[in-house]
N, C-alpha and C. Protein backbone atom coordinates (compact mmCIF):
# COMPACT_ATOMS: atom_id res chain seq x y z
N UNK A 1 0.84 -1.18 0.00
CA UNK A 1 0.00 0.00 0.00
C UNK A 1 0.89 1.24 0.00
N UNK A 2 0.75 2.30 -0.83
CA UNK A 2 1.54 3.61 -1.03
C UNK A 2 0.41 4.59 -0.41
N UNK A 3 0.82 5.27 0.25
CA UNK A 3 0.30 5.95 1.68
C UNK A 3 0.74 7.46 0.81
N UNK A 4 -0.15 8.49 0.86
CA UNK A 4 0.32 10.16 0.73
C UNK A 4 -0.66 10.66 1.13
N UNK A 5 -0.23 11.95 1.59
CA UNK A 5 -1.26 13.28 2.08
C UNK A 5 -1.17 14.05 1.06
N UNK A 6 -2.21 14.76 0.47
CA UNK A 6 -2.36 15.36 -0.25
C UNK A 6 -3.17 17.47 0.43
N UNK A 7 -2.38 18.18 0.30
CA UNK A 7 -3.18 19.48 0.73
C UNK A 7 -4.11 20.00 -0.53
N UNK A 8 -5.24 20.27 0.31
CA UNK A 8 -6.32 20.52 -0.93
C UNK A 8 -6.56 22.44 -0.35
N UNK A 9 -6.17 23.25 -1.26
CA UNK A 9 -6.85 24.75 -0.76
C UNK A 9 -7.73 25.37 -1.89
N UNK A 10 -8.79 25.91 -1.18
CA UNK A 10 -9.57 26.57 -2.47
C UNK A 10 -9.30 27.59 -3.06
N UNK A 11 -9.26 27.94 -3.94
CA UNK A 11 -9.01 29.05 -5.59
C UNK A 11 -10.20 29.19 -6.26
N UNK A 12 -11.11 30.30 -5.67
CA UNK A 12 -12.04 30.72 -6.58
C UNK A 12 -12.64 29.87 -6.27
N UNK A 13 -13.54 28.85 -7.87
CA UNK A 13 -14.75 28.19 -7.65
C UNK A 13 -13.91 26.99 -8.10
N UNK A 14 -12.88 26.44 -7.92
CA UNK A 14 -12.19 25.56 -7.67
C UNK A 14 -11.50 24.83 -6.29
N UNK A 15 -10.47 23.83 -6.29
CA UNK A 15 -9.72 23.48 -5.55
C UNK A 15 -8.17 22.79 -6.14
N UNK A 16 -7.24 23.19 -5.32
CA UNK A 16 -5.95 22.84 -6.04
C UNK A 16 -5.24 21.56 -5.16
N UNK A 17 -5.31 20.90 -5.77
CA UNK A 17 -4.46 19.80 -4.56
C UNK A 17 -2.94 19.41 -4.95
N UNK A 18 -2.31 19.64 -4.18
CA UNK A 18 -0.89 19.13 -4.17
C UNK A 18 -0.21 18.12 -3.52
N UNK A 19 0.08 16.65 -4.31
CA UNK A 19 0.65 15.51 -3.51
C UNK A 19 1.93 15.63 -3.87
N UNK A 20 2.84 16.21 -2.57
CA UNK A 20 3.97 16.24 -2.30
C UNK A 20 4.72 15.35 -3.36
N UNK A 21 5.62 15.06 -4.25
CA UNK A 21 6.48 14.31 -4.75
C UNK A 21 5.51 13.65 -5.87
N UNK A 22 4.50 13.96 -6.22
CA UNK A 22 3.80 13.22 -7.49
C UNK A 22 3.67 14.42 -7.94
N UNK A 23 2.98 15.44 -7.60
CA UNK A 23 2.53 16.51 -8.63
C UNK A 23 1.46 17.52 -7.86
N UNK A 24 0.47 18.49 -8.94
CA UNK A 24 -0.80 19.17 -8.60
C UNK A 24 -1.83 18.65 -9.37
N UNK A 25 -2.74 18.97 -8.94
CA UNK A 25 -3.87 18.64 -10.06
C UNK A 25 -5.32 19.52 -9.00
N UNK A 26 -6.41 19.53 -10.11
CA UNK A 26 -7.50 20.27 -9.29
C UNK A 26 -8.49 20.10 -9.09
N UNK A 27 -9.62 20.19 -8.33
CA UNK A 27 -11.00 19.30 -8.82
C UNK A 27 -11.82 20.35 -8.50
N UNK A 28 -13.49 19.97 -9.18
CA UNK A 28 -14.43 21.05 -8.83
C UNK A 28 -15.28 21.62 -7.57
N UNK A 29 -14.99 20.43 -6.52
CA UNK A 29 -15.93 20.63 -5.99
C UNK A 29 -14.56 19.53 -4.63
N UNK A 30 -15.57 20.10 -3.08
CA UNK A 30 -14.72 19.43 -2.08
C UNK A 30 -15.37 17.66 -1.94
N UNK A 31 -16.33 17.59 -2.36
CA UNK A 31 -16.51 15.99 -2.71
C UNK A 31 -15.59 15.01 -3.76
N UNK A 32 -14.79 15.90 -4.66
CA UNK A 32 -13.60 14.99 -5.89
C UNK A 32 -12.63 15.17 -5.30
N UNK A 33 -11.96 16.01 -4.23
CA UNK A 33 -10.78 16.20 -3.45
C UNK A 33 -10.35 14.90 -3.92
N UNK A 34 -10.53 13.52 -2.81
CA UNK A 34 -9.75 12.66 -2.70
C UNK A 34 -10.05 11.71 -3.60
N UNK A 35 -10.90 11.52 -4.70
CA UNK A 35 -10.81 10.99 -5.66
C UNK A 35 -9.57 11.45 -7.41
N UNK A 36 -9.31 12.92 -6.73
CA UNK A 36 -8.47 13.49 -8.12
C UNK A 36 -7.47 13.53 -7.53
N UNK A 37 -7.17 13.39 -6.19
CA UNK A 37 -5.87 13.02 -5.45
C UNK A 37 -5.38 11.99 -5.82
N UNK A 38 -6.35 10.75 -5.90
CA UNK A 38 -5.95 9.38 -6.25
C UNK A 38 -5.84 9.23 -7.69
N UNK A 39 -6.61 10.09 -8.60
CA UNK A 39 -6.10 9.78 -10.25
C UNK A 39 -4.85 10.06 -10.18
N UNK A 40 -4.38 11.72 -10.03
CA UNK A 40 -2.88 11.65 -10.27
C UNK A 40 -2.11 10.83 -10.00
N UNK A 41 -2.16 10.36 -8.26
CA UNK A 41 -1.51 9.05 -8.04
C UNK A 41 -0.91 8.29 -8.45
N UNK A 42 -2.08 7.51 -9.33
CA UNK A 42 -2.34 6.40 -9.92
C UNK A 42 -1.50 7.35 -11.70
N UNK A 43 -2.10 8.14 -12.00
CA UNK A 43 -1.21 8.64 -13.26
C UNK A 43 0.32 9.25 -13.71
N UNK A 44 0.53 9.29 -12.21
CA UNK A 44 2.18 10.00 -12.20
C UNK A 44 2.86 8.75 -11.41
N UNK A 45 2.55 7.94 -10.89
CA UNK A 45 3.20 6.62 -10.64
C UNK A 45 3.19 4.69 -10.63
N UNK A 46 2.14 4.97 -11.68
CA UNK A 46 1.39 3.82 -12.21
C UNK A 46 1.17 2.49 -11.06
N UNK A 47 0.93 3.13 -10.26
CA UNK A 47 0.20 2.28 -9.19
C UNK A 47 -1.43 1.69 -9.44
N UNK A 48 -1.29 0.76 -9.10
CA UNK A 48 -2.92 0.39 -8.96
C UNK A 48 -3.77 0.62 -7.93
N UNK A 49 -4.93 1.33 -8.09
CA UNK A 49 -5.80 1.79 -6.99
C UNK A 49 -5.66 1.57 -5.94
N UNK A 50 -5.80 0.20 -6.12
CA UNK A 50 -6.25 -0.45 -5.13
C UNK A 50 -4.82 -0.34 -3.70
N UNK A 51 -4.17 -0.07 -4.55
CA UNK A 51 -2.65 -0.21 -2.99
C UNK A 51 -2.41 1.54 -3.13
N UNK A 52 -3.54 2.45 -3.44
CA UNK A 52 -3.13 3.86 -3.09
C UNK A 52 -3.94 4.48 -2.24
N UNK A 53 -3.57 5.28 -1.27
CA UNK A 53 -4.16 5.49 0.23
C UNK A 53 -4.02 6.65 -0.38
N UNK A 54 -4.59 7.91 -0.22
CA UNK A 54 -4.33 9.15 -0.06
C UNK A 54 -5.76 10.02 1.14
N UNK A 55 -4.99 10.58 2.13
CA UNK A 55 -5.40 11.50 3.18
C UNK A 55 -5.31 13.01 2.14
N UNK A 56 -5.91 13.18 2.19
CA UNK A 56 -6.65 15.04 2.23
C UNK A 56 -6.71 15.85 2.97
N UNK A 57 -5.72 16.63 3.14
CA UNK A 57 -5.95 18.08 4.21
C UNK A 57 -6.40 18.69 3.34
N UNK A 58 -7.27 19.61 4.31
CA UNK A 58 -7.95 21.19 3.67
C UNK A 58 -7.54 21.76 4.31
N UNK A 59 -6.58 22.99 3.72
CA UNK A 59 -5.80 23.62 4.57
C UNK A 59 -6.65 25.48 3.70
């Protein structure tokens, strides 16, 4: 299992999340936070879902 925290802060009528050592990426709404946390994840280190943990701060 690959474990990351991801900080999510809002911008406008957005949100920007940043997982330390993978990348940024942004989602629309505070319900996709930790689901667009986990695409990048999964897209900047070709992990499979299923072994990717990601925690969400809203900072």
């Amino acid at each position: 299992m690959a474990d990351y925290t991801a900080t999510a802060i809002a911008e406008g009528d957005h949100w920007v999340i940043d997982v330390p050592g993978v990348g940024t990426t942004t989602a629309g709404s505070v319900n996709d936070l930790e689901n667009m946390a986990i695409d990048l994840v999964i897209a900047m280190t070709h992990t499979a879902r299923e072994d990717v943990h990601v925690e969400v701060r809203i900072v």
